[in-house]
PDB file of N, CA and C in Angstrom:
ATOM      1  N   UNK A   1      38.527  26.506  71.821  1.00  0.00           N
ATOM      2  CA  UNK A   1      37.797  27.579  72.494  1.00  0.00           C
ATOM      3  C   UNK A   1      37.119  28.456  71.435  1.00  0.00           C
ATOM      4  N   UNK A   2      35.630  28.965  71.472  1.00  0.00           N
ATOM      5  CA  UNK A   2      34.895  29.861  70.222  1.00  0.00           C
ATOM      6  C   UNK A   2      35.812  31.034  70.175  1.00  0.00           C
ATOM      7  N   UNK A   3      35.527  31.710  69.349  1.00  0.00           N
ATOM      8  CA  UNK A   3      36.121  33.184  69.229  1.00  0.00           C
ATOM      9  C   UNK A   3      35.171  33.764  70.124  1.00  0.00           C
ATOM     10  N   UNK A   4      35.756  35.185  70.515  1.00  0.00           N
ATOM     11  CA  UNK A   4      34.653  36.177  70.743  1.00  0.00           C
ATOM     12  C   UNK A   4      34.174  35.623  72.219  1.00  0.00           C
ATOM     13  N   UNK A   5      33.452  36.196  73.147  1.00  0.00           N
ATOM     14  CA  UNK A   5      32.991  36.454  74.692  1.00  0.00           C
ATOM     15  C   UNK A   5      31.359  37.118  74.437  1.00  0.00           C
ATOM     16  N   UNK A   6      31.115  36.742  75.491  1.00  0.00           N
ATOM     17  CA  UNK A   6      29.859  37.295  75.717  1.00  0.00           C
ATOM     18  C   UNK A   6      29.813  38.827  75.836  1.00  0.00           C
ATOM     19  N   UNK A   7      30.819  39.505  76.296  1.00  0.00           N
ATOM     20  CA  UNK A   7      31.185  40.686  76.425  1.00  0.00           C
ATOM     21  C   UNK A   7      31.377  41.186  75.116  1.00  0.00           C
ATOM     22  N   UNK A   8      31.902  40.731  74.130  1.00  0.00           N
ATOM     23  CA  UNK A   8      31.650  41.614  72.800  1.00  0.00           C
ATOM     24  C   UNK A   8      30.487  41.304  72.091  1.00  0.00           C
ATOM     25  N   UNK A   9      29.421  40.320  72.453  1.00  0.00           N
ATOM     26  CA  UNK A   9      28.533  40.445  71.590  1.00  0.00           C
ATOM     27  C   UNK A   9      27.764  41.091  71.969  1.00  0.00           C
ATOM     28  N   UNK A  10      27.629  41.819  73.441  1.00  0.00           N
ATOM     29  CA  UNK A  10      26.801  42.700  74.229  1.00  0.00           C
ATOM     30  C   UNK A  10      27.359  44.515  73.922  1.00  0.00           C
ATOM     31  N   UNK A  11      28.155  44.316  73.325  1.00  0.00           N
ATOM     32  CA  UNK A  11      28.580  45.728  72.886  1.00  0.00           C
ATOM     33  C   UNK A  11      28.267  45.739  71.187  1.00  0.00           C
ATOM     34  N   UNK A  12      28.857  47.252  70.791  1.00  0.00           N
ATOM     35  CA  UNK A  12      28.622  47.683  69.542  1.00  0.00           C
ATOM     36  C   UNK A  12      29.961  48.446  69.481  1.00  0.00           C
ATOM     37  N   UNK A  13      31.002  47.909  68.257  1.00  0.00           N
ATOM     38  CA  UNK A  13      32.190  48.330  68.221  1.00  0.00           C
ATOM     39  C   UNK A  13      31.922  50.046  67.016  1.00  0.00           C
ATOM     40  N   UNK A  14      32.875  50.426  66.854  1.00  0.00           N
ATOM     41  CA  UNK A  14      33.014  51.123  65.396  1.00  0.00           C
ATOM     42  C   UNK A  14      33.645  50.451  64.373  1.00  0.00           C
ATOM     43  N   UNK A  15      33.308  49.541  64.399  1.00  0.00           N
ATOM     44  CA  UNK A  15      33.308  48.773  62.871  1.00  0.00           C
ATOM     45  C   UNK A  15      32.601  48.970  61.782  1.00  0.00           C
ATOM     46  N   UNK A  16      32.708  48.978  60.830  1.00  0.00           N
ATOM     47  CA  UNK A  16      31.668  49.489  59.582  1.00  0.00           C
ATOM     48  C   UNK A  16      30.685  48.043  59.775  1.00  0.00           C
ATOM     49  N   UNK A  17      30.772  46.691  59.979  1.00  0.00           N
ATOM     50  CA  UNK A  17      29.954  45.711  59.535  1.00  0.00           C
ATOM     51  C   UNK A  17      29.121  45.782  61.384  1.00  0.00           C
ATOM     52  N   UNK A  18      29.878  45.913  62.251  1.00  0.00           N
ATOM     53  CA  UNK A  18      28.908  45.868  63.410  1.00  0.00           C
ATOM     54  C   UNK A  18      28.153  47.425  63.437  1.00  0.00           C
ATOM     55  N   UNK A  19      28.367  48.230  63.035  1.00  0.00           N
ATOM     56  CA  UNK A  19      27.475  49.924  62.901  1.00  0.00           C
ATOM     57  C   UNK A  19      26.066  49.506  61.416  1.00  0.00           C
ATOM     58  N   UNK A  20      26.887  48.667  60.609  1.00  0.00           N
ATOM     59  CA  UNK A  20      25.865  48.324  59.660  1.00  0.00           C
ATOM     60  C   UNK A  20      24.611  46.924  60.243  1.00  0.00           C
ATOM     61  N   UNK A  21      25.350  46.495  60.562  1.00  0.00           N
ATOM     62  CA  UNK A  21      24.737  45.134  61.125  1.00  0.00           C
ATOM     63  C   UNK A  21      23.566  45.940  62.535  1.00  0.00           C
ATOM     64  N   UNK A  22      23.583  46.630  63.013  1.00  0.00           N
ATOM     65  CA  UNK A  22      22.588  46.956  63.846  1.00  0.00           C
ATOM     66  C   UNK A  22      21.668  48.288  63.211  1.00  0.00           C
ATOM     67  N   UNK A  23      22.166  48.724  62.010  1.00  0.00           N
ATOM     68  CA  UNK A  23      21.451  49.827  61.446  1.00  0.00           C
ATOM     69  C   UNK A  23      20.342  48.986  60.482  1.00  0.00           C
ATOM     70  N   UNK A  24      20.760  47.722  60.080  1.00  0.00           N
ATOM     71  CA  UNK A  24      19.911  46.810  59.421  1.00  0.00           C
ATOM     72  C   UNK A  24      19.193  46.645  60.123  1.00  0.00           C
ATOM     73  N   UNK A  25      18.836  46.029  61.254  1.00  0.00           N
ATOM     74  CA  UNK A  25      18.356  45.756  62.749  1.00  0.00           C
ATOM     75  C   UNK A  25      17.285  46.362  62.878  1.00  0.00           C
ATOM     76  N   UNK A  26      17.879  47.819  62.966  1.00  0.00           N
ATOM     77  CA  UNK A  26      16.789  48.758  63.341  1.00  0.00           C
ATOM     78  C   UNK A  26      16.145  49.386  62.475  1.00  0.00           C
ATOM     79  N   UNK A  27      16.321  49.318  60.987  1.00  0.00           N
ATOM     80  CA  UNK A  27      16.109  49.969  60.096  1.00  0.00           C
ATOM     81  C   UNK A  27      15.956  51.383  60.073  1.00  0.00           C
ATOM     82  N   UNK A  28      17.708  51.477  60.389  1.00  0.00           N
ATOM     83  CA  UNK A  28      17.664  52.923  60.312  1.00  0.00           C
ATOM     84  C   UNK A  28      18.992  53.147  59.768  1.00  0.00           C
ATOM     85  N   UNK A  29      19.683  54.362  59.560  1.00  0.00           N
ATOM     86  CA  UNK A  29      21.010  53.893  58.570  1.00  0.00           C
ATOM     87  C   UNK A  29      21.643  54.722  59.647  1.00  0.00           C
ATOM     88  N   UNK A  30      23.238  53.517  59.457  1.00  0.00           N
ATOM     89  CA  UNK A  30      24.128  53.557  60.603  1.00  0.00           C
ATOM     90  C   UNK A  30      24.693  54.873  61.122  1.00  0.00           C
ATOM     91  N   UNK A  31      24.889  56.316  60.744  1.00  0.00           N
ATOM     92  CA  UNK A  31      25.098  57.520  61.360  1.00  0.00           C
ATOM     93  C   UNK A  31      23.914  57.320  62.571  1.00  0.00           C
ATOM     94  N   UNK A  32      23.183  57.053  62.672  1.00  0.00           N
ATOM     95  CA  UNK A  32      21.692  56.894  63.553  1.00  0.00           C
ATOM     96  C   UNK A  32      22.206  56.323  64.643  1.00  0.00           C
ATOM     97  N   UNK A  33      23.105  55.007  64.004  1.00  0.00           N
ATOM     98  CA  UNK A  33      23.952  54.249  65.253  1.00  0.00           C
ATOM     99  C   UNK A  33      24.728  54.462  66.089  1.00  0.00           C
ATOM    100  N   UNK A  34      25.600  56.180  65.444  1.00  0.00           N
ATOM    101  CA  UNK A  34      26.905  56.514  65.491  1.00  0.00           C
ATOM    102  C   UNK A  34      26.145  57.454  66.473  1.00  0.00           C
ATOM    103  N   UNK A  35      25.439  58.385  66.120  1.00  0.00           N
ATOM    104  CA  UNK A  35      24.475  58.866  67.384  1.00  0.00           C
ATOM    105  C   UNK A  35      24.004  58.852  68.518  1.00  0.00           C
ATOM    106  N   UNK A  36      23.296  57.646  68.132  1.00  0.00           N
ATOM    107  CA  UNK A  36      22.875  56.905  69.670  1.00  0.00           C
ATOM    108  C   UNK A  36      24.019  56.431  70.302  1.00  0.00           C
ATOM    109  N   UNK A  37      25.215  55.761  70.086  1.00  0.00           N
ATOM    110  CA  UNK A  37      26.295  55.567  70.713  1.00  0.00           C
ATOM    111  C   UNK A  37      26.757  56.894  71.306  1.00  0.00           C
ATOM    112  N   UNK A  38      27.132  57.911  70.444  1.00  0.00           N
ATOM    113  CA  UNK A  38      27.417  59.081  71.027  1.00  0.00           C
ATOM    114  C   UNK A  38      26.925  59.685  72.239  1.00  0.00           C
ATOM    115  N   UNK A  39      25.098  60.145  72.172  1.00  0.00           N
ATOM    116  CA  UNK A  39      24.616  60.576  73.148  1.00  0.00           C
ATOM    117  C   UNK A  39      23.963  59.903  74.300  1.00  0.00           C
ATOM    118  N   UNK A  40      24.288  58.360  73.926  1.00  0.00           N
ATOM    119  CA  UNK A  40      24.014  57.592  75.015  1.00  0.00           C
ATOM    120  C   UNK A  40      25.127  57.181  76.189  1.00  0.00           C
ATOM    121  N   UNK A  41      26.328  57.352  75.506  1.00  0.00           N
ATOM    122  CA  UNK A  41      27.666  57.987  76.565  1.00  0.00           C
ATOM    123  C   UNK A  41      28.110  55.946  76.624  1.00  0.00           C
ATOM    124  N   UNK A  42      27.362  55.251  75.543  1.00  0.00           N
ATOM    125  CA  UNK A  42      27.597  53.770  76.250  1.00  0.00           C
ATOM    126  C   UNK A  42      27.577  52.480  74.638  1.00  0.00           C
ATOM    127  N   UNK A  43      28.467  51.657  75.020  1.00  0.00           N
ATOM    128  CA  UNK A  43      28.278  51.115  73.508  1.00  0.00           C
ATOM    129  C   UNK A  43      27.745  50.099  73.839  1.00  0.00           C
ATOM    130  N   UNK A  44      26.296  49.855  74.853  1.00  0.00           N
ATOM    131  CA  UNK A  44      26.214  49.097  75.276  1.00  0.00           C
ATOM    132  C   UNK A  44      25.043  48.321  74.259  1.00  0.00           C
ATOM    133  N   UNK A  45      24.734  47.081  73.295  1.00  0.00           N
ATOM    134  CA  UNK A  45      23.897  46.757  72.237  1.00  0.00           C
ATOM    135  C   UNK A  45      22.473  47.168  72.859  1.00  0.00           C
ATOM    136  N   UNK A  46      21.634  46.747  74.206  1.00  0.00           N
ATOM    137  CA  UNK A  46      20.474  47.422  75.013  1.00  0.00           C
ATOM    138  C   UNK A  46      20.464  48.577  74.536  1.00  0.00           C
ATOM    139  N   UNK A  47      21.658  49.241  75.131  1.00  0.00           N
ATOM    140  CA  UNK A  47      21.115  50.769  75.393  1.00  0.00           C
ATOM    141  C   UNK A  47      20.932  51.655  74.384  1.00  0.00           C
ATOM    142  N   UNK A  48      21.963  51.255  73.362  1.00  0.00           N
ATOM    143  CA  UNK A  48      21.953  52.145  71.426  1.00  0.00           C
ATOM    144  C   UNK A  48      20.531  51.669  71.239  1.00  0.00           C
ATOM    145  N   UNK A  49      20.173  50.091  71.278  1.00  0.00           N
ATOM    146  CA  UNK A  49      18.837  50.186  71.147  1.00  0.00           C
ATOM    147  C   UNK A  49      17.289  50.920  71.535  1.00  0.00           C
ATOM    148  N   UNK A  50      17.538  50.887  72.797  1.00  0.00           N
ATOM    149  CA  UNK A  50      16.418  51.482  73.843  1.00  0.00           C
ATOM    150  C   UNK A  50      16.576  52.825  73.447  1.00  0.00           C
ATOM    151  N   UNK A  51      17.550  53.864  73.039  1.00  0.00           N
ATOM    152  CA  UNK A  51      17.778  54.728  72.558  1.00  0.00           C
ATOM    153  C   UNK A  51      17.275  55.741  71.178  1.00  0.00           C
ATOM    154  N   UNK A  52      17.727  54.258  70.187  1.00  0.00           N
ATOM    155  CA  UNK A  52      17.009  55.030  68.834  1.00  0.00           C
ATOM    156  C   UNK A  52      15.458  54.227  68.853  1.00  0.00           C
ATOM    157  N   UNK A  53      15.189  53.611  69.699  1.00  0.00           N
ATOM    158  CA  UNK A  53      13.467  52.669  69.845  1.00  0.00           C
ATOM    159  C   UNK A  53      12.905  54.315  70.029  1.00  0.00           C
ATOM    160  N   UNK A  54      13.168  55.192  71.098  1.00  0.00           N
ATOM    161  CA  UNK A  54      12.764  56.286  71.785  1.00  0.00           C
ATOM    162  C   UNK A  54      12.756  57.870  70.510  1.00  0.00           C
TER     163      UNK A  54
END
């Protein structure tokens, strides 16, 4: 059976390599990530995105 679910690759943990791994992404540095998670109320990978896109 793979590791891992579809359900965690659709989220964004507080991990230092998944907060870095999407701050690379977006080219923006990961407090940015820690942010948008924060005031987006959701660790959802969409929504941090659609978030710091805005």
């Amino acid at each position: 059976m793979p590791r891992g679910s579809k359900v965690e690759r659709n989220s964004v943990s507080n991990q230092p390599h998944e907060m870095n791994y999407e701050a690379d992404k977006m080219n923006v540095k990961p407090s940015a990530v820690k942010e948008a998670k924060k005031s987006g109320g959701s660790n959802q990978r969409k929504d941090i995105e659609k978030k710091m896109k805005s």
